[in-house]
Protein backbone atom coordinates (compact mmCIF):
# COMPACT_ATOMS: atom_id res chain seq x y z
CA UNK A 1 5.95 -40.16 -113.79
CA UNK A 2 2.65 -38.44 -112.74
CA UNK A 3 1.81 -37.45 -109.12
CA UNK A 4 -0.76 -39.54 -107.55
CA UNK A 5 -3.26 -38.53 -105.33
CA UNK A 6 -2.70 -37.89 -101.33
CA UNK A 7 -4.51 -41.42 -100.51
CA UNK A 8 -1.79 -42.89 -103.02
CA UNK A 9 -0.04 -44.80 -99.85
CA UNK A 10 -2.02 -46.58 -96.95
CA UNK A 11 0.05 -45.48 -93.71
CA UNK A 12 1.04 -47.87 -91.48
CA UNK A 13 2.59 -46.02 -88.75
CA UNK A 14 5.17 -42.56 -88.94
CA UNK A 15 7.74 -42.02 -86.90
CA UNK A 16 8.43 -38.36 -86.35
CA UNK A 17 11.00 -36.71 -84.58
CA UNK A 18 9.27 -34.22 -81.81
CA UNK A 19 10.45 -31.17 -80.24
CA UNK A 20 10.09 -30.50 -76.14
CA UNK A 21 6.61 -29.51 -76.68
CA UNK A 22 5.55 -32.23 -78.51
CA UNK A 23 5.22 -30.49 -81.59
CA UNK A 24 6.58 -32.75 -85.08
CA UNK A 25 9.80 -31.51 -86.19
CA UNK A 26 10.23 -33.76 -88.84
CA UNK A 27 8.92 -37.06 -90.13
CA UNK A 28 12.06 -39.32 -89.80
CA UNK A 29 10.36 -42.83 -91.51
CA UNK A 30 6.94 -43.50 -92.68
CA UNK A 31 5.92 -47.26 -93.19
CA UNK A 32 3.13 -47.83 -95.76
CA UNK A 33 1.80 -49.65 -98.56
CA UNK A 34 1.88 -48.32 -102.09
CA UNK A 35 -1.94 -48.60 -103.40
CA UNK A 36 -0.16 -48.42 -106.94
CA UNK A 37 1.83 -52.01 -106.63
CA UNK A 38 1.19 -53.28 -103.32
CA UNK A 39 4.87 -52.93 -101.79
CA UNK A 40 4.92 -52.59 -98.00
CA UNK A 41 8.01 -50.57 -97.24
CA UNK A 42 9.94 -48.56 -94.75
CA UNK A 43 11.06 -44.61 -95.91
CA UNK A 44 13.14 -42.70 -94.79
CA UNK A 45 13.63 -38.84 -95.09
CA UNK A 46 16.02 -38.96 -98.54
CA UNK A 47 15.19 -42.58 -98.67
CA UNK A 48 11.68 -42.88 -100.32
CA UNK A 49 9.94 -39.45 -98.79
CA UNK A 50 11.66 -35.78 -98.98
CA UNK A 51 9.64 -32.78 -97.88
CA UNK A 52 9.20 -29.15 -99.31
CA UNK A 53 6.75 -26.55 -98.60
CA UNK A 54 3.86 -28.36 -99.92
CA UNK A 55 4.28 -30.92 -97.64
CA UNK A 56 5.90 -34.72 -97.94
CA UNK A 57 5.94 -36.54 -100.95
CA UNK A 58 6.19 -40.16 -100.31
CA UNK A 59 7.61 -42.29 -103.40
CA UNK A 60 7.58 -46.25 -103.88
CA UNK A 61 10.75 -47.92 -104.75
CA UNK A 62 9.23 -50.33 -106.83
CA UNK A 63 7.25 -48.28 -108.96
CA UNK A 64 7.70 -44.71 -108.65
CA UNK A 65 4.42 -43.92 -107.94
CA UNK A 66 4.01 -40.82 -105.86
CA UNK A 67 1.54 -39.46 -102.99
CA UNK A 68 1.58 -35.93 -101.06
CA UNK A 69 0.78 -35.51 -97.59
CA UNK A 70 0.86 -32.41 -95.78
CA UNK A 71 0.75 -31.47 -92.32
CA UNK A 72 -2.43 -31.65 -91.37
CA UNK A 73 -2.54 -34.89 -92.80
CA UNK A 74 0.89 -36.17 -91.07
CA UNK A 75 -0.73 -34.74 -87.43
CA UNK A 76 -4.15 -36.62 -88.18
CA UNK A 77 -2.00 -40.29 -88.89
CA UNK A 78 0.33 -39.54 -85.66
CA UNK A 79 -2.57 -38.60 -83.16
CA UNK A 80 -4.31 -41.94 -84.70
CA UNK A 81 -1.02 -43.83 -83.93
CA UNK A 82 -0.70 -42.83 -80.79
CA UNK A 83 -4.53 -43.32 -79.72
CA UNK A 84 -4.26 -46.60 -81.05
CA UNK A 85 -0.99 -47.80 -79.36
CA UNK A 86 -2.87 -46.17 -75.59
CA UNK A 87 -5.91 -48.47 -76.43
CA UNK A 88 -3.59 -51.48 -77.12
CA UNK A 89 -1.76 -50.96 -73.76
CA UNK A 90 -5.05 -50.63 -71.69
CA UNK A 91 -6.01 -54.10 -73.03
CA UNK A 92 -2.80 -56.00 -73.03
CA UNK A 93 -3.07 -58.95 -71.11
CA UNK A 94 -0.92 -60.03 -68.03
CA UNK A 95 1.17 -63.04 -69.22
CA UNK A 96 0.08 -66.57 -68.75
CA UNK A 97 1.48 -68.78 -65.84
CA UNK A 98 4.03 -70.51 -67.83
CA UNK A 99 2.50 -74.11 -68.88
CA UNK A 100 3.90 -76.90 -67.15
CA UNK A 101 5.42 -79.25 -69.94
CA UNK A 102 7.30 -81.64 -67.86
CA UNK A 103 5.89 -85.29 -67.70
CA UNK A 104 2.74 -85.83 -65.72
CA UNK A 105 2.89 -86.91 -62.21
């Protein structure tokens, strides 16, 4: 099984587990899409990604194939998560008035 390059997984979204300060403890799941096969899939620390001093290794559970991301990389995707999901709140609509679906009078 050869290592595949960092870009091997598109990232979806990371959730990391953050201490006081804000600062990422850990990454607890990481939801991507293997570039290798095409599998969208949830992993968890253990479960699909484990981490060593290089950094975290992500690995599909379809076909093994294997990407490396390190922490600079794992700040850049949560900083662009979290810009993103400040945008999508500024924009998100009030709700509708509930349509009226009883007979016409």
């Amino acid at each position: 099984m050869a290592m595949h390059p960092p870009n091997a997984f598109r990232i979806h979204s990371i959730l990391p587990l953050l201490a006081l300060n804000g600062a990422i403890i850990r990454l607890e799941q990481v939801r991507s899409t293997c570039k290798n096969c095409g599998l969208r899939s949830s992993l968890a620390h253990d479960a699909g990604f484990h981490t060593d001093v290089r950094g975290t290794t992500l690995k599909c559970p379809a076909c093994g194939a294997t990407g490396l991301m390190d922490e600079m990389e794992i700040w850049h995707h949560w900083l662009e998560q979290c810009r993103r999901e400040r945008l999508l709140a500024l924009f998100d609509p009030e709700r509708d008035d509930q349509l009226d679906i009883e007979d016409p009078k």
